[in-house]
Protein backbone atom coordinates (compact mmCIF):
# COMPACT_ATOMS: atom_id res chain seq x y z
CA UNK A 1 -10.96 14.29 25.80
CA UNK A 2 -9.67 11.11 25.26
CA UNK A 3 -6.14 10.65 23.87
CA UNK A 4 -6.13 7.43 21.47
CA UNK A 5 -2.82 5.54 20.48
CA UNK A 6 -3.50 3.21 17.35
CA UNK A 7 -0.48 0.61 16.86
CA UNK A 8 -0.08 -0.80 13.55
CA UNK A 9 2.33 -3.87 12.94
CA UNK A 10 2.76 -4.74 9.24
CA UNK A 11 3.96 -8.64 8.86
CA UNK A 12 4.16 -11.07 5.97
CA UNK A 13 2.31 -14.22 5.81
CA UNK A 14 5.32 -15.81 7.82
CA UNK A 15 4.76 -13.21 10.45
CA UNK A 16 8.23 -11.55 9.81
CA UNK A 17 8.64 -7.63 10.40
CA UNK A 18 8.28 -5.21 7.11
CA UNK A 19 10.38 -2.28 7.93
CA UNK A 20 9.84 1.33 6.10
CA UNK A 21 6.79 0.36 4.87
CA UNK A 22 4.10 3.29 4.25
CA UNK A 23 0.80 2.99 6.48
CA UNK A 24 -1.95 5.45 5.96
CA UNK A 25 -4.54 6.29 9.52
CA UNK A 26 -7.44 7.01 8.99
CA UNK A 27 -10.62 7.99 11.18
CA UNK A 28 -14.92 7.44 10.37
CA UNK A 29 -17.74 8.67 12.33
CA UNK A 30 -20.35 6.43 10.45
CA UNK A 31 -17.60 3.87 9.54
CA UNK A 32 -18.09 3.66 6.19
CA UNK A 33 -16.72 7.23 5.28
CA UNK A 34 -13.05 7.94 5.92
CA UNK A 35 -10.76 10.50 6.23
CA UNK A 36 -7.25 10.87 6.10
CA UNK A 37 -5.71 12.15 9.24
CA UNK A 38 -1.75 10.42 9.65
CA UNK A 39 0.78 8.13 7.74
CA UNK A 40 3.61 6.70 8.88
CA UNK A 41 6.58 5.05 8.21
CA UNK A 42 6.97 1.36 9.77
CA UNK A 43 10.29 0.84 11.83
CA UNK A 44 12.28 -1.78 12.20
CA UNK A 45 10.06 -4.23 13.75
CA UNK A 46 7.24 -3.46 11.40
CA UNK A 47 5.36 -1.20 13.65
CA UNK A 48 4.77 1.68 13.94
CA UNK A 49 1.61 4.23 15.66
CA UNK A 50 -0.11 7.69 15.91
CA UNK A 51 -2.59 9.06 18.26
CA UNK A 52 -5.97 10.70 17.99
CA UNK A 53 -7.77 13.31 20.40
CA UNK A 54 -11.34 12.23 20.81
CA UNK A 55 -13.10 14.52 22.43
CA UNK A 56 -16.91 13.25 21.17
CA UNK A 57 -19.02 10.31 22.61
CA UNK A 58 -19.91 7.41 20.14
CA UNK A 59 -18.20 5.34 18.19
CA UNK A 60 -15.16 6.03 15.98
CA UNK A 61 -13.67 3.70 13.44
CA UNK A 62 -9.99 3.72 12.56
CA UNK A 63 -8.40 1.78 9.54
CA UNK A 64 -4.88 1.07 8.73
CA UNK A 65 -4.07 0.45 5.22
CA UNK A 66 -0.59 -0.43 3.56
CA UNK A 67 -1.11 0.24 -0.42
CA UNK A 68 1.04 -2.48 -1.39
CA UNK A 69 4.53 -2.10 -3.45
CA UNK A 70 6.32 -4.47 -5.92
CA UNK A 71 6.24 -7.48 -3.78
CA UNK A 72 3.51 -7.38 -1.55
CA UNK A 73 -0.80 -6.39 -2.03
CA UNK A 74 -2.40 -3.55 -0.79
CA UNK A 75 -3.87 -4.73 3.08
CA UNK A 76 -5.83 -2.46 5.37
CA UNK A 77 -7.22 -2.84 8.98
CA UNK A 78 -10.02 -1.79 10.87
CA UNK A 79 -10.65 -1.53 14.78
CA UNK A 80 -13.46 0.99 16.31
CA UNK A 81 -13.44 2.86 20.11
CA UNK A 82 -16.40 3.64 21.70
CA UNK A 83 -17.07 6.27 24.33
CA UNK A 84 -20.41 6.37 26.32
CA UNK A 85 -21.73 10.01 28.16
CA UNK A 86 -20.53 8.63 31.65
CA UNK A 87 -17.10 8.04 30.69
CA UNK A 88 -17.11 12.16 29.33
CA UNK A 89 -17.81 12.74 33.07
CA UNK A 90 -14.86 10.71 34.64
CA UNK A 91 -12.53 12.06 31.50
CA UNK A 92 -13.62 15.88 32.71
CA UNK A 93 -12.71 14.76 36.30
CA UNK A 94 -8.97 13.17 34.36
CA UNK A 95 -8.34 16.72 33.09
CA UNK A 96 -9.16 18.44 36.55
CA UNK A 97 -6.30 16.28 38.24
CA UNK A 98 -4.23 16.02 34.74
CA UNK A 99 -4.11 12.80 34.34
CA UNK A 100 -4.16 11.97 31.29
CA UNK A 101 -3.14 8.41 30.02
CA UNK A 102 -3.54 6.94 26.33
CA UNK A 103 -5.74 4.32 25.58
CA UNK A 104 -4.43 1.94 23.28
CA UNK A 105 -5.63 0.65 20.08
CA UNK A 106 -3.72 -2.13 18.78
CA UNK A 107 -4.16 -3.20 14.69
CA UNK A 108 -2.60 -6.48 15.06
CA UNK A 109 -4.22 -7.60 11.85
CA UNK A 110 -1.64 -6.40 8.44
CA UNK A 111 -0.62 -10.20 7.15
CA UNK A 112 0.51 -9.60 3.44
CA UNK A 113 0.60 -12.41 0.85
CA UNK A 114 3.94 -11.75 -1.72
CA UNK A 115 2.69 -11.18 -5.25
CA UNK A 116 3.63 -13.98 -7.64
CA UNK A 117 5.48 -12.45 -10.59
C-alpha cells in the first residue's frame, strides 16, 4: 500500500490565497472516468489536502476541481501517480518494518480568473 497526500492550493490570477473555498478530490483508473472520494474546505492560505490508500499497481489520476461561486469560474486540476510491480515488492518490505511515509502529490495548478459582472 501506498499512502498518497494530494495538496491543492486555490489562487487568483494575482496568485493571492482563496480561503474557505470548496475543492472536490477525485480519483480515475482509466483517467477519463471519475469518482468522488473527498472535499475539502481551503484554509487560510488557500490550501488545503487529503490522502488516498493505493494499494494497486498502474496508474491513477486525481483531479481537483473548485466549482466556482459569485466571483470566480469553476477551475479543476489534474496530476496522475504511477506504481510499477517492483515498487509493490519494496512497499511489502515498508509494511514489514512499518515504515510508512506519504508520498506527495502537489496540484499547484488552481489560478481563477474573477467573473466580470
Amino acid at each position: 500500500m501506498v499512502l498518497l497526500k494530494i495538496i491543492c492550493f486555490l489562487r487568483d490570477g494575482e496568485g493571492n490565497p482563496l480561503p474557505n473555498k470548496k475543492i472536490l478530490f477525485f480519483h480515475s483508473f482509466d483517467g477519463k472516468n471519475f469518482s468522488l472520494f473527498d472535499e475539502k474546505i481551503t484554509d487560510e492560505n488557500g490550501t488545503c489536502e487529503t490522502s488516498y490508500e493505493f494499494n494497486k499497481y498502474g496508474t491513477v489520476w486525481f483531479k481537483c476541481v473548485f466549482e466556482g461561486d459569485e466571483v470566480y469560474d469553476r477551475c479543476e486540476a489534474v496530476a496522475s501517480y504511477t506504481r510499477q510491480y517492483m515498487q509493490i515488492l519494496v512497499d511489502m518490505i515498508t509494511l514489514i518494518i512499518s515504515l510508512m511515509i506519504p508520498i506527495t502529490i502537489l496540484m499547484i495548478v488552481l489560478v481563477l480568473i474573477k467573473k466580470f459582472t
